[in-house]
PDB file of N, CA and C in Angstrom:
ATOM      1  N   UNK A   1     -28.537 -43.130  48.452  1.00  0.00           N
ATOM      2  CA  UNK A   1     -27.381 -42.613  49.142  1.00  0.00           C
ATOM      3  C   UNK A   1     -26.094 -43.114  48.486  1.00  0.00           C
ATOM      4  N   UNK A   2     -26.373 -43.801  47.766  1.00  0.00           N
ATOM      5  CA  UNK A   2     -24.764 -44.592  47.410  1.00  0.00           C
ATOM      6  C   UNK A   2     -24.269 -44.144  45.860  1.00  0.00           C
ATOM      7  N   UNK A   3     -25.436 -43.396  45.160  1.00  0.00           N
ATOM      8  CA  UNK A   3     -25.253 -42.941  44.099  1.00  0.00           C
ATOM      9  C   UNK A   3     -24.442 -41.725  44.613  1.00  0.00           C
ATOM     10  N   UNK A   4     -25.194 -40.711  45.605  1.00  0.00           N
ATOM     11  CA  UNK A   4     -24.496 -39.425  45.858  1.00  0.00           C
ATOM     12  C   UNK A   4     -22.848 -40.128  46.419  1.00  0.00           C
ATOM     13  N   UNK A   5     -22.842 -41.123  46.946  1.00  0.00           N
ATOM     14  CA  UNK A   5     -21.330 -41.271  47.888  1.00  0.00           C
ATOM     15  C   UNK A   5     -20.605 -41.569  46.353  1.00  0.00           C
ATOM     16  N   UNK A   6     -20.794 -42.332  45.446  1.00  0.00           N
ATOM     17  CA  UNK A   6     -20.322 -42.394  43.975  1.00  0.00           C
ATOM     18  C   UNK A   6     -20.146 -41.137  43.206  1.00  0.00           C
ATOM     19  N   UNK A   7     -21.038 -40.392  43.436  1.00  0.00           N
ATOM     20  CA  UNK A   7     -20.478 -38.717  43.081  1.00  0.00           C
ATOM     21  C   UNK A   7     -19.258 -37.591  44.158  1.00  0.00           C
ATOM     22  N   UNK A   8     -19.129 -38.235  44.897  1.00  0.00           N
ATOM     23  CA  UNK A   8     -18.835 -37.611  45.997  1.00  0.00           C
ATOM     24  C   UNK A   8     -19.951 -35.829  46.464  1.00  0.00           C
ATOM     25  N   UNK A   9     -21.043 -35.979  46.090  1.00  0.00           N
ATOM     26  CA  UNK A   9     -22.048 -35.099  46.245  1.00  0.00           C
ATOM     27  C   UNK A   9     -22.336 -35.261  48.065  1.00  0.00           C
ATOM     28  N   UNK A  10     -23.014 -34.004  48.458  1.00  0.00           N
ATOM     29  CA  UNK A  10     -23.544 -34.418  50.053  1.00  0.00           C
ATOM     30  C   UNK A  10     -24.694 -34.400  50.317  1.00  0.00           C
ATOM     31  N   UNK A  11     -25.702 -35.777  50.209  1.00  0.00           N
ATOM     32  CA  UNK A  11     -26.821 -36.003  50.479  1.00  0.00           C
ATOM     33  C   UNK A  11     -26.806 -36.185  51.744  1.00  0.00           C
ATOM     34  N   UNK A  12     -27.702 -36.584  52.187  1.00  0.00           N
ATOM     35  CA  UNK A  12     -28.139 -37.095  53.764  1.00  0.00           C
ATOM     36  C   UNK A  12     -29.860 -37.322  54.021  1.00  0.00           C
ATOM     37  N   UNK A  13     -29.536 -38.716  54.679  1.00  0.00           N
ATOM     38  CA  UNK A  13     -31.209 -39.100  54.857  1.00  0.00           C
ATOM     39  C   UNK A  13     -32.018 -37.941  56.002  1.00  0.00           C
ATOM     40  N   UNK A  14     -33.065 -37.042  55.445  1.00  0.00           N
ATOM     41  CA  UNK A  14     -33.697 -36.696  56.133  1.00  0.00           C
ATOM     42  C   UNK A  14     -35.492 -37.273  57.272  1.00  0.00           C
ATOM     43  N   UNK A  15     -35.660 -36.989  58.070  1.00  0.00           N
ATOM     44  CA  UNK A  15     -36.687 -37.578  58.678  1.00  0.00           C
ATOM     45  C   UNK A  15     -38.000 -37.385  58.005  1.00  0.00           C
ATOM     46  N   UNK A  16     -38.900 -38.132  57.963  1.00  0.00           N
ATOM     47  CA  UNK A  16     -40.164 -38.134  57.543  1.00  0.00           C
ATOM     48  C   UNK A  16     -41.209 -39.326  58.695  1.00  0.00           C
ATOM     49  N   UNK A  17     -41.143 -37.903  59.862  1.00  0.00           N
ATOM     50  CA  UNK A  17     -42.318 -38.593  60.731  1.00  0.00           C
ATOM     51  C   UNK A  17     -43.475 -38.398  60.347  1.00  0.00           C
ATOM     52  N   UNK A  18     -44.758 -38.949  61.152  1.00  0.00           N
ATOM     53  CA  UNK A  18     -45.940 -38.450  60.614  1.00  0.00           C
ATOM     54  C   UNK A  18     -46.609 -37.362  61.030  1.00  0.00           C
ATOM     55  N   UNK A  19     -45.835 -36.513  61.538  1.00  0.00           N
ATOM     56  CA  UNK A  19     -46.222 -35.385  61.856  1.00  0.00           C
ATOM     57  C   UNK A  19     -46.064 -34.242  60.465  1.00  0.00           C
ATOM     58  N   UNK A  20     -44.999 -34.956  59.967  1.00  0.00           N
ATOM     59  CA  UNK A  20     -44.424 -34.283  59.031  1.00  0.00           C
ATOM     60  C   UNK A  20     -45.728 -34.282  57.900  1.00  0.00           C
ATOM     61  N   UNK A  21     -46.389 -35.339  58.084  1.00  0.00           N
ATOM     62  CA  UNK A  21     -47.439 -36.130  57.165  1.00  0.00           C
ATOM     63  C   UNK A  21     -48.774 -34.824  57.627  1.00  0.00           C
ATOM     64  N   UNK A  22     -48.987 -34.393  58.717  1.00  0.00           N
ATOM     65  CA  UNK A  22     -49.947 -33.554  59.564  1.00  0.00           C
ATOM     66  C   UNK A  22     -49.553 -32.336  59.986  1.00  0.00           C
ATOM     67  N   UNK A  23     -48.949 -31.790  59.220  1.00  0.00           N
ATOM     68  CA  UNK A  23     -48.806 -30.316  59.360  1.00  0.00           C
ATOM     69  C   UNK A  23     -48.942 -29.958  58.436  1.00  0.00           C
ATOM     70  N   UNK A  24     -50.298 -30.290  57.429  1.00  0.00           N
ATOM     71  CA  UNK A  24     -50.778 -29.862  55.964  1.00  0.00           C
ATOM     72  C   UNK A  24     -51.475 -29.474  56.050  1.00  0.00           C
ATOM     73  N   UNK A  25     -52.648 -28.641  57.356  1.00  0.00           N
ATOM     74  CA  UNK A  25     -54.187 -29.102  57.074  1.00  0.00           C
ATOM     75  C   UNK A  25     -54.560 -27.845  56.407  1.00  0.00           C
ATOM     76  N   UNK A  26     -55.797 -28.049  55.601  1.00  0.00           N
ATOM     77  CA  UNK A  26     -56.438 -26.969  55.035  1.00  0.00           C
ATOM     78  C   UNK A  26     -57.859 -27.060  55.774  1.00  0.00           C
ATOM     79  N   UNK A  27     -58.395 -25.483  55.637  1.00  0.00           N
ATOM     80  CA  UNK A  27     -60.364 -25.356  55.544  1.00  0.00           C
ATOM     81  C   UNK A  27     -60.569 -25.653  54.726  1.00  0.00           C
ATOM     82  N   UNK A  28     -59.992 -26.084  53.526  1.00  0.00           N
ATOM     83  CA  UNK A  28     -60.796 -25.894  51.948  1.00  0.00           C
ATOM     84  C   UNK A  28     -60.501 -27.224  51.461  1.00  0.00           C
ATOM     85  N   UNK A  29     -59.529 -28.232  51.744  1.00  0.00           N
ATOM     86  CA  UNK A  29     -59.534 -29.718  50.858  1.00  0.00           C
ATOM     87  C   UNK A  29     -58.736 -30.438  51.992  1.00  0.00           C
ATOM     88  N   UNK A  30     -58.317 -31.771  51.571  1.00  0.00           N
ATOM     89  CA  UNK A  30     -58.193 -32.442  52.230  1.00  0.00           C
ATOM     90  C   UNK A  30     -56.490 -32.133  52.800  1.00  0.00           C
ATOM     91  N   UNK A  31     -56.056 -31.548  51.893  1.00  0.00           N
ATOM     92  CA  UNK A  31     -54.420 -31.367  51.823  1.00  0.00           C
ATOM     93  C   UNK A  31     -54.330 -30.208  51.338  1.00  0.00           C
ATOM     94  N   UNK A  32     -53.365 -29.542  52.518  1.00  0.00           N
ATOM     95  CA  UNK A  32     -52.760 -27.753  51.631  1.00  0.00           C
ATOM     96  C   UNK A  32     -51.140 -28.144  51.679  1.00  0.00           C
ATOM     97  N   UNK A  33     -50.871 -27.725  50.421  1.00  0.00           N
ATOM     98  CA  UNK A  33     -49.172 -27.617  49.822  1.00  0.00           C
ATOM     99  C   UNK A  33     -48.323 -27.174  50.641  1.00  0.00           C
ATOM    100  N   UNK A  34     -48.837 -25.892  51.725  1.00  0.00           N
ATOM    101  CA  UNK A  34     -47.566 -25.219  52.340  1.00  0.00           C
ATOM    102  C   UNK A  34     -48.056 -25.578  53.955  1.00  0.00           C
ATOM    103  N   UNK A  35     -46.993 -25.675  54.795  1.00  0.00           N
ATOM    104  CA  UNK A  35     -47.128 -25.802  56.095  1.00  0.00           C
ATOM    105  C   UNK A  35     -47.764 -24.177  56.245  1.00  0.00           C
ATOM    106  N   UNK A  36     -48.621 -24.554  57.483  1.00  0.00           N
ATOM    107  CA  UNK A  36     -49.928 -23.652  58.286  1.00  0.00           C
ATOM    108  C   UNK A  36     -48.889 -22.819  59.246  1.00  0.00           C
ATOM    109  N   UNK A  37     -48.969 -21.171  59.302  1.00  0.00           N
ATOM    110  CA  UNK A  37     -48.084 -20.605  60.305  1.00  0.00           C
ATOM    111  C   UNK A  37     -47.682 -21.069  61.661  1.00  0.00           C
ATOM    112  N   UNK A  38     -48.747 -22.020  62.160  1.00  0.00           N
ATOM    113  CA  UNK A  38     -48.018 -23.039  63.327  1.00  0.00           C
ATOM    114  C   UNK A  38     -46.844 -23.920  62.927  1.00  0.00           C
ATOM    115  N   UNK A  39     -46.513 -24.136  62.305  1.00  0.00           N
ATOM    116  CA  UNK A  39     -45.928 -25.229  61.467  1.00  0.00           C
ATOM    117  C   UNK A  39     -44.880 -24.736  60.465  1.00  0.00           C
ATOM    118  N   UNK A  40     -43.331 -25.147  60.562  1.00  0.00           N
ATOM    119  CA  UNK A  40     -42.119 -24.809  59.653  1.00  0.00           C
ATOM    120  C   UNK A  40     -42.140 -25.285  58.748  1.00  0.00           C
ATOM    121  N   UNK A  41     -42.184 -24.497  57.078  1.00  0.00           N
ATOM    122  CA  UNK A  41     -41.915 -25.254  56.025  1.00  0.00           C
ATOM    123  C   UNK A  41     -40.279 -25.820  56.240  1.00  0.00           C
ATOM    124  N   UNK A  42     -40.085 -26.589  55.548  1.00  0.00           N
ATOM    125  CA  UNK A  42     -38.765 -26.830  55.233  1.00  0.00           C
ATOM    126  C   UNK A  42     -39.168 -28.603  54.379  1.00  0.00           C
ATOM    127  N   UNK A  43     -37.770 -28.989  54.278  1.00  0.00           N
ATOM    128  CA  UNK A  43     -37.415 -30.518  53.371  1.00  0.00           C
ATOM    129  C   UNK A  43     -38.378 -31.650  53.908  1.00  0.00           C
ATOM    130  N   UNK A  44     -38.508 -31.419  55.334  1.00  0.00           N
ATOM    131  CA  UNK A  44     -39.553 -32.919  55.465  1.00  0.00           C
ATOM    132  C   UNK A  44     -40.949 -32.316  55.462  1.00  0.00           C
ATOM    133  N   UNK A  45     -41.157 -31.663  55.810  1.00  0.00           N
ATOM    134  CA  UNK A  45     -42.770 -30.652  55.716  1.00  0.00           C
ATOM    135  C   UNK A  45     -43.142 -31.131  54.023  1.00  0.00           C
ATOM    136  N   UNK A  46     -42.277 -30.829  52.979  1.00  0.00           N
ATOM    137  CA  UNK A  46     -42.574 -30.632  51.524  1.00  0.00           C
ATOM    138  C   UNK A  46     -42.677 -32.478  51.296  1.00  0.00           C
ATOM    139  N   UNK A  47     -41.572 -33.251  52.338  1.00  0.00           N
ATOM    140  CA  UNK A  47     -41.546 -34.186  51.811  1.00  0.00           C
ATOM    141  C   UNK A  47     -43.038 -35.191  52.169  1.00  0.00           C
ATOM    142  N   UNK A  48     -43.488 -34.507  52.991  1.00  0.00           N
ATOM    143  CA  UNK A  48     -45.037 -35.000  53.969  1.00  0.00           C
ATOM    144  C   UNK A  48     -45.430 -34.654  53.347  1.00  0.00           C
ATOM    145  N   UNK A  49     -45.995 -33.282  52.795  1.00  0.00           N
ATOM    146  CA  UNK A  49     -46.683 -33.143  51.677  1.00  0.00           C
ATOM    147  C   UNK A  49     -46.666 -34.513  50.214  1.00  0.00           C
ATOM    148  N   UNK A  50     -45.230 -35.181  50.361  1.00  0.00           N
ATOM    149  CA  UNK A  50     -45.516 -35.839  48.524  1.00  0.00           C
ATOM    150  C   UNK A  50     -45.750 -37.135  49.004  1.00  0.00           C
ATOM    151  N   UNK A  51     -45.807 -37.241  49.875  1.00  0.00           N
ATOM    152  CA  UNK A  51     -46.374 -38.767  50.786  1.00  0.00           C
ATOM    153  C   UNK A  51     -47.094 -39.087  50.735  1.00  0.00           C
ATOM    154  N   UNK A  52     -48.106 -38.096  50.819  1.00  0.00           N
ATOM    155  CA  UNK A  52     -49.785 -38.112  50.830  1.00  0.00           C
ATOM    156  C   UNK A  52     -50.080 -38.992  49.125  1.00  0.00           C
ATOM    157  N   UNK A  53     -49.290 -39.007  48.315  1.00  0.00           N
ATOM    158  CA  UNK A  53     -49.308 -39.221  47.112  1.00  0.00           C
ATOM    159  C   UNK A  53     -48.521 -40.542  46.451  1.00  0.00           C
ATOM    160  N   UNK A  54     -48.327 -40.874  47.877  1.00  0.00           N
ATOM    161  CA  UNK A  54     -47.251 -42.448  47.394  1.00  0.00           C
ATOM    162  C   UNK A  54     -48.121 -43.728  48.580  1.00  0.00           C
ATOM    163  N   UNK A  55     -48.188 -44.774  47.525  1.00  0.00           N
ATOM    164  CA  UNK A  55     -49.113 -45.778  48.022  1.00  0.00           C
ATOM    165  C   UNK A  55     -48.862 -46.287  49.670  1.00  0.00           C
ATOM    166  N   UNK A  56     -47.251 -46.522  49.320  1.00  0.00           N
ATOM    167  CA  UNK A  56     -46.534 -47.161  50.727  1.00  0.00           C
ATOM    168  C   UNK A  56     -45.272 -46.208  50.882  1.00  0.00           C
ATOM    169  N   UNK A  57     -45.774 -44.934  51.967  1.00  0.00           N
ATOM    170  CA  UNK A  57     -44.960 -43.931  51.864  1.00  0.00           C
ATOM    171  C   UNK A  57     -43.433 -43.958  52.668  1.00  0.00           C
ATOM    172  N   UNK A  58     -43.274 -45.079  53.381  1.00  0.00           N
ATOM    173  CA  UNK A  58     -42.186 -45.985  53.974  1.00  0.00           C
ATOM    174  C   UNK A  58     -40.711 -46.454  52.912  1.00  0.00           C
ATOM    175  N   UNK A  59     -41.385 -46.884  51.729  1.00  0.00           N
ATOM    176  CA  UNK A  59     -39.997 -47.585  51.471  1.00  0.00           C
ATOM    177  C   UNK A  59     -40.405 -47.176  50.000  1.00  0.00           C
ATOM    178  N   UNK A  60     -39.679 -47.612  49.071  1.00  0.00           N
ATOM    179  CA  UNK A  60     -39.469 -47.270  47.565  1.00  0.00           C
ATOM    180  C   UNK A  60     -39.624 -45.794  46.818  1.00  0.00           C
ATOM    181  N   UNK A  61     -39.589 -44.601  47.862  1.00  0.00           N
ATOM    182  CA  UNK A  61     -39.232 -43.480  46.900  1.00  0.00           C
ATOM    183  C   UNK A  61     -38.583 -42.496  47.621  1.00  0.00           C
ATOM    184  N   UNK A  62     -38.462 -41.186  46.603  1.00  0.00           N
ATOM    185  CA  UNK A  62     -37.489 -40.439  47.385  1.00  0.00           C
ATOM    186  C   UNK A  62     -38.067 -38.874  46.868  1.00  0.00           C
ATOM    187  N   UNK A  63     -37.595 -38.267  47.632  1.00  0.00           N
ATOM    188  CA  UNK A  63     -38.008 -36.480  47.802  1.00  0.00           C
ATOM    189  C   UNK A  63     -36.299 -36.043  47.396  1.00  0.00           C
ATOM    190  N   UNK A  64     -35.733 -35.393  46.640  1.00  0.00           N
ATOM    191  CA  UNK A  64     -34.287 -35.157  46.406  1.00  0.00           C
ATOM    192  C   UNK A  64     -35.222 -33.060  46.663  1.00  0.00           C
ATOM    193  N   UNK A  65     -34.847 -32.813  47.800  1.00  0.00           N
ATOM    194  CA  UNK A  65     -35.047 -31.439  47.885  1.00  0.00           C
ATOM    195  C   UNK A  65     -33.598 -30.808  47.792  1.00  0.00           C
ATOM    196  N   UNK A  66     -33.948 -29.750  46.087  1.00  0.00           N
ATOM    197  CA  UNK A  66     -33.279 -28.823  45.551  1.00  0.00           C
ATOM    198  C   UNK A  66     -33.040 -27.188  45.818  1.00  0.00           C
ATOM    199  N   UNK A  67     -33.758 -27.038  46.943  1.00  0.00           N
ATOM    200  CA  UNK A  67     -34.213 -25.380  46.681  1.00  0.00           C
ATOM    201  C   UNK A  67     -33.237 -24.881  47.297  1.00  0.00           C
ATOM    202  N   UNK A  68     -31.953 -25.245  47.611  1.00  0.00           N
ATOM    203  CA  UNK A  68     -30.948 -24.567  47.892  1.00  0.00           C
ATOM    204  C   UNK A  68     -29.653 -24.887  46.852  1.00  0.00           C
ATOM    205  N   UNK A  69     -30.113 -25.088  45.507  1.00  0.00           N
ATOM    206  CA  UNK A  69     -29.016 -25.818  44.631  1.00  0.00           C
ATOM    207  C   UNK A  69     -28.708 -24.324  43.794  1.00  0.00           C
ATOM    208  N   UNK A  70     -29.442 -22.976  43.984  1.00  0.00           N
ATOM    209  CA  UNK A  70     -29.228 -21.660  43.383  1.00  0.00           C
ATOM    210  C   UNK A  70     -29.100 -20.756  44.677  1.00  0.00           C
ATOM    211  N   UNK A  71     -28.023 -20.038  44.052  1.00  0.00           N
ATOM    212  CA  UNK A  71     -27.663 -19.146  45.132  1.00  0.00           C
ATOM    213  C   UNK A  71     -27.856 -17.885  44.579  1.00  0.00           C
ATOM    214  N   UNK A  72     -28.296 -16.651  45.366  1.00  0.00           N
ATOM    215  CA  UNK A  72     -28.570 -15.208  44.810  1.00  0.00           C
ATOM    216  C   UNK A  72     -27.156 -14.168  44.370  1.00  0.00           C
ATOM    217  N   UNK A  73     -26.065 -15.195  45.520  1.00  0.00           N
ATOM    218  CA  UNK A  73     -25.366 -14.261  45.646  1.00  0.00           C
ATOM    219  C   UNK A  73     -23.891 -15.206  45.872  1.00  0.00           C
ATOM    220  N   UNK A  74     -22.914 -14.590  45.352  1.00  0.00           N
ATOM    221  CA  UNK A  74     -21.589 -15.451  45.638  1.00  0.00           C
ATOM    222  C   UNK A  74     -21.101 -15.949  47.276  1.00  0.00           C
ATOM    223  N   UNK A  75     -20.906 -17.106  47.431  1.00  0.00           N
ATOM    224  CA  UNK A  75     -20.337 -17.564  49.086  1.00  0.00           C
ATOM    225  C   UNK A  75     -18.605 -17.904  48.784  1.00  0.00           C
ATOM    226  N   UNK A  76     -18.262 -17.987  49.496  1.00  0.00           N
ATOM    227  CA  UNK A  76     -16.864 -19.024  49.510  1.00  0.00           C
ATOM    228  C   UNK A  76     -16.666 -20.012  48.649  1.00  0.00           C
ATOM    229  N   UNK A  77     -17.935 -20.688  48.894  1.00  0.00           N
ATOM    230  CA  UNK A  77     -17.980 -22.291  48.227  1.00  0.00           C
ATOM    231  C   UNK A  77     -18.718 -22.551  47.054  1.00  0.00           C
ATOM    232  N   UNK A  78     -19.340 -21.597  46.498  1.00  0.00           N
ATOM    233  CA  UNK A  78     -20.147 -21.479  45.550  1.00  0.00           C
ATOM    234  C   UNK A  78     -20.574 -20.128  44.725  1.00  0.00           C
ATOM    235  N   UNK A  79     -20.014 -20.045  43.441  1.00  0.00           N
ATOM    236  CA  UNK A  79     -20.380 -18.462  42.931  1.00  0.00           C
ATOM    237  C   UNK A  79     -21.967 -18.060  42.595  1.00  0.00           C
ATOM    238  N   UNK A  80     -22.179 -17.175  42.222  1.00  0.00           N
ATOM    239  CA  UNK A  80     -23.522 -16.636  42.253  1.00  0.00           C
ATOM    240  C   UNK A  80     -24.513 -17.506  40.840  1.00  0.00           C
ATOM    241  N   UNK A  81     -25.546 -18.080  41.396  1.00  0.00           N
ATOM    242  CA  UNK A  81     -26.310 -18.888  40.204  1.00  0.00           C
ATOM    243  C   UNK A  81     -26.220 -20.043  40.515  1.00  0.00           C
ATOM    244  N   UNK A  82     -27.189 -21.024  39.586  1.00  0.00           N
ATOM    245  CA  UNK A  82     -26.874 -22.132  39.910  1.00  0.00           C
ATOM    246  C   UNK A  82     -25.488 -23.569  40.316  1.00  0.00           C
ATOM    247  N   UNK A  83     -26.022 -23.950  41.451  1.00  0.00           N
ATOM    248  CA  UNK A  83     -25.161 -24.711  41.808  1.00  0.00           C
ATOM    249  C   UNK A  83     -24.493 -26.395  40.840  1.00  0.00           C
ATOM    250  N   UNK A  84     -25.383 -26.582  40.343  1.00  0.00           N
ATOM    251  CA  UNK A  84     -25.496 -27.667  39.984  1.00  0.00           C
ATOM    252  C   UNK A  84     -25.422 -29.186  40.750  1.00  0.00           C
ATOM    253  N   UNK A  85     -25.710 -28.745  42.061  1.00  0.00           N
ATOM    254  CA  UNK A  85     -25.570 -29.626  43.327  1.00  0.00           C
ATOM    255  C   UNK A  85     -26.756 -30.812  43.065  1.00  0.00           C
ATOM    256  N   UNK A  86     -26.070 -32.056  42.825  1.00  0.00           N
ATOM    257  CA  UNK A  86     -27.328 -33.214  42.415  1.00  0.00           C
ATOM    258  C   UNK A  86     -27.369 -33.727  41.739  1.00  0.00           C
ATOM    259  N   UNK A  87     -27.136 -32.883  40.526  1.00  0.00           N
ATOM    260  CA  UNK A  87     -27.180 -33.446  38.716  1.00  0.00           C
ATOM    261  C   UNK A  87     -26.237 -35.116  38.743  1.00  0.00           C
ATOM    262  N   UNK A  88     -25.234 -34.664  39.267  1.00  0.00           N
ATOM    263  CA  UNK A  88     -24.226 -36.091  39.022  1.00  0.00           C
ATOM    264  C   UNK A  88     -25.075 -36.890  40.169  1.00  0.00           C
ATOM    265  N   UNK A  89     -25.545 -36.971  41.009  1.00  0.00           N
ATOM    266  CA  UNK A  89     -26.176 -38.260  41.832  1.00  0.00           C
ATOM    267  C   UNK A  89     -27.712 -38.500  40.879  1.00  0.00           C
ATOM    268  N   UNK A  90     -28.426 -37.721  40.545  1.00  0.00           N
ATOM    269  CA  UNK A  90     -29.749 -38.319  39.665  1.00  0.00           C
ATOM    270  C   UNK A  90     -28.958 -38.945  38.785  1.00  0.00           C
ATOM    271  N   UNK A  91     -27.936 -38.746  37.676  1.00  0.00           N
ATOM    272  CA  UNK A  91     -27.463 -39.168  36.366  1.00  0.00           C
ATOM    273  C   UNK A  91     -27.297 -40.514  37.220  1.00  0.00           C
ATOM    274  N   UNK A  92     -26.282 -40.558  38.165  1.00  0.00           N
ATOM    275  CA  UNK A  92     -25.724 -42.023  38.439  1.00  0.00           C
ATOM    276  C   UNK A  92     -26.992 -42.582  38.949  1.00  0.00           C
ATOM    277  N   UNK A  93     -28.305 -41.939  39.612  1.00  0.00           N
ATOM    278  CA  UNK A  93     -29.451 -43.164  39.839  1.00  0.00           C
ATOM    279  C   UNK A  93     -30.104 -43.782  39.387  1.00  0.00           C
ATOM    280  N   UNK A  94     -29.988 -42.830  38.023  1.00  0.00           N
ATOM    281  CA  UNK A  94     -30.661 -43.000  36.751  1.00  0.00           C
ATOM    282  C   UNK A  94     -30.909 -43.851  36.105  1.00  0.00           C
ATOM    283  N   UNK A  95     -28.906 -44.337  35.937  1.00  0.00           N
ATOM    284  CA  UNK A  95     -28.514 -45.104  35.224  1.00  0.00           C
ATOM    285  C   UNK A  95     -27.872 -46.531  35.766  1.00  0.00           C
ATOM    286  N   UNK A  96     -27.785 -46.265  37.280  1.00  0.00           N
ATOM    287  CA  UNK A  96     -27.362 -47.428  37.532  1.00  0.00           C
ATOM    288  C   UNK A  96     -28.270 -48.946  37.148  1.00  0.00           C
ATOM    289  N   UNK A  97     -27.022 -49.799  37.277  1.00  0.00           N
ATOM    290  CA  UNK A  97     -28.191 -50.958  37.102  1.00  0.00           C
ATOM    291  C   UNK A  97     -28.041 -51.946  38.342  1.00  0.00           C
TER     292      UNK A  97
END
Protein backbone atom coordinates (compact mmCIF):
# COMPACT_ATOMS: atom_id res chain seq x y z
CA UNK A 1 0.00 0.00 0.00
CA UNK A 2 2.67 2.53 0.53
CA UNK A 3 4.29 1.97 -2.79
CA UNK A 4 0.80 2.84 -4.53
CA UNK A 5 0.40 6.03 -1.84
CA UNK A 6 4.24 6.90 -3.31
CA UNK A 7 2.73 6.79 -6.78
CA UNK A 8 -0.21 8.54 -5.91
CA UNK A 9 -2.03 5.38 -7.76
CA UNK A 10 -5.53 4.02 -6.00
CA UNK A 11 -5.03 0.72 -4.47
CA UNK A 12 -7.04 -0.52 -1.61
CA UNK A 13 -6.81 -3.59 0.65
CA UNK A 14 -9.36 -5.99 -0.49
CA UNK A 15 -10.96 -8.92 1.76
CA UNK A 16 -9.85 -12.44 1.53
CA UNK A 17 -12.19 -14.51 3.83
CA UNK A 18 -12.31 -18.13 3.65
CA UNK A 19 -15.15 -18.31 1.96
CA UNK A 20 -13.50 -16.58 -0.63
CA UNK A 21 -11.01 -19.68 -0.27
CA UNK A 22 -14.56 -22.07 -0.88
CA UNK A 23 -16.31 -20.87 -3.59
CA UNK A 24 -13.95 -22.94 -5.99
CA UNK A 25 -15.41 -26.30 -5.92
CA UNK A 26 -15.15 -28.57 -8.84
CA UNK A 27 -16.66 -32.45 -9.81
CA UNK A 28 -13.49 -33.00 -11.55
CA UNK A 29 -10.27 -31.84 -9.16
CA UNK A 30 -9.68 -30.51 -6.16
CA UNK A 31 -9.87 -26.73 -7.27
CA UNK A 32 -11.83 -25.01 -10.28
CA UNK A 33 -10.35 -21.48 -11.49
CA UNK A 34 -13.74 -19.75 -11.89
CA UNK A 35 -16.37 -19.21 -9.16
CA UNK A 36 -19.51 -21.90 -9.55
CA UNK A 37 -22.89 -19.94 -10.76
CA UNK A 38 -23.83 -19.83 -7.00
CA UNK A 39 -20.95 -17.84 -6.38
CA UNK A 40 -19.63 -14.08 -7.82
CA UNK A 41 -16.46 -13.99 -9.66
CA UNK A 42 -14.77 -10.90 -8.89
CA UNK A 43 -11.01 -9.67 -7.07
CA UNK A 44 -11.31 -11.79 -3.88
CA UNK A 45 -12.99 -14.96 -5.53
CA UNK A 46 -9.65 -14.89 -8.08
CA UNK A 47 -7.70 -13.92 -5.07
CA UNK A 48 -9.06 -17.36 -3.11
CA UNK A 49 -8.41 -19.04 -5.97
CA UNK A 50 -4.23 -18.01 -5.72
CA UNK A 51 -4.30 -18.86 -2.02
CA UNK A 52 -4.85 -22.26 -2.51
CA UNK A 53 -1.20 -21.91 -3.86
CA UNK A 54 0.59 -19.91 -1.13
CA UNK A 55 2.04 -21.81 1.92
CA UNK A 56 0.80 -19.18 4.64
CA UNK A 57 -1.99 -17.51 2.75
CA UNK A 58 -2.34 -14.71 5.65
CA UNK A 59 0.70 -12.63 5.41
CA UNK A 60 3.64 -12.22 2.80
CA UNK A 61 1.89 -11.93 -0.62
CA UNK A 62 -0.26 -10.11 -2.76
CA UNK A 63 -3.00 -10.55 -5.67
CA UNK A 64 -2.55 -6.84 -7.58
CA UNK A 65 -6.00 -7.49 -9.65
CA UNK A 66 -5.65 -5.74 -13.15
CA UNK A 67 -8.66 -6.58 -15.21
CA UNK A 68 -10.00 -3.26 -15.14
CA UNK A 69 -6.58 -1.45 -16.11
CA UNK A 70 -8.10 -1.62 -20.18
CA UNK A 71 -10.95 0.04 -21.14
CA UNK A 72 -13.10 -0.80 -24.47
CA UNK A 73 -14.23 2.44 -24.73
CA UNK A 74 -13.37 6.19 -23.80
CA UNK A 75 -14.80 7.51 -20.04
CA UNK A 76 -14.14 10.96 -18.63
CA UNK A 77 -11.19 9.75 -16.79
CA UNK A 78 -9.62 7.52 -19.05
CA UNK A 79 -9.36 7.26 -23.03
CA UNK A 80 -10.03 4.14 -24.89
CA UNK A 81 -7.13 1.25 -24.32
CA UNK A 82 -4.96 0.62 -21.91
CA UNK A 83 -4.86 2.34 -18.71
CA UNK A 84 -1.64 1.89 -17.45
CA UNK A 85 -3.13 1.88 -13.87
CA UNK A 86 -0.30 0.03 -11.55
CA UNK A 87 2.80 0.06 -13.60
CA UNK A 88 4.25 2.97 -11.31
CA UNK A 89 3.25 1.07 -7.88
CA UNK A 90 4.88 -2.57 -9.13
CA UNK A 91 8.11 -0.40 -10.45
CA UNK A 92 8.24 1.35 -6.93
CA UNK A 93 7.68 -2.36 -5.16
CA UNK A 94 10.00 -3.66 -7.15
CA UNK A 95 12.56 -1.60 -6.40
CA UNK A 96 12.16 -0.42 -3.16
CA UNK A 97 14.60 -1.33 -0.60
Amino acid sequence: MASAAAENEPFWRLPLAEFHRNQLPSNFAELNNTASAAYPAGASTAAGFLSHFVENYHEGWLHIDCSATYRKAAVEQWSAGATGLGVRTIANLLTAE
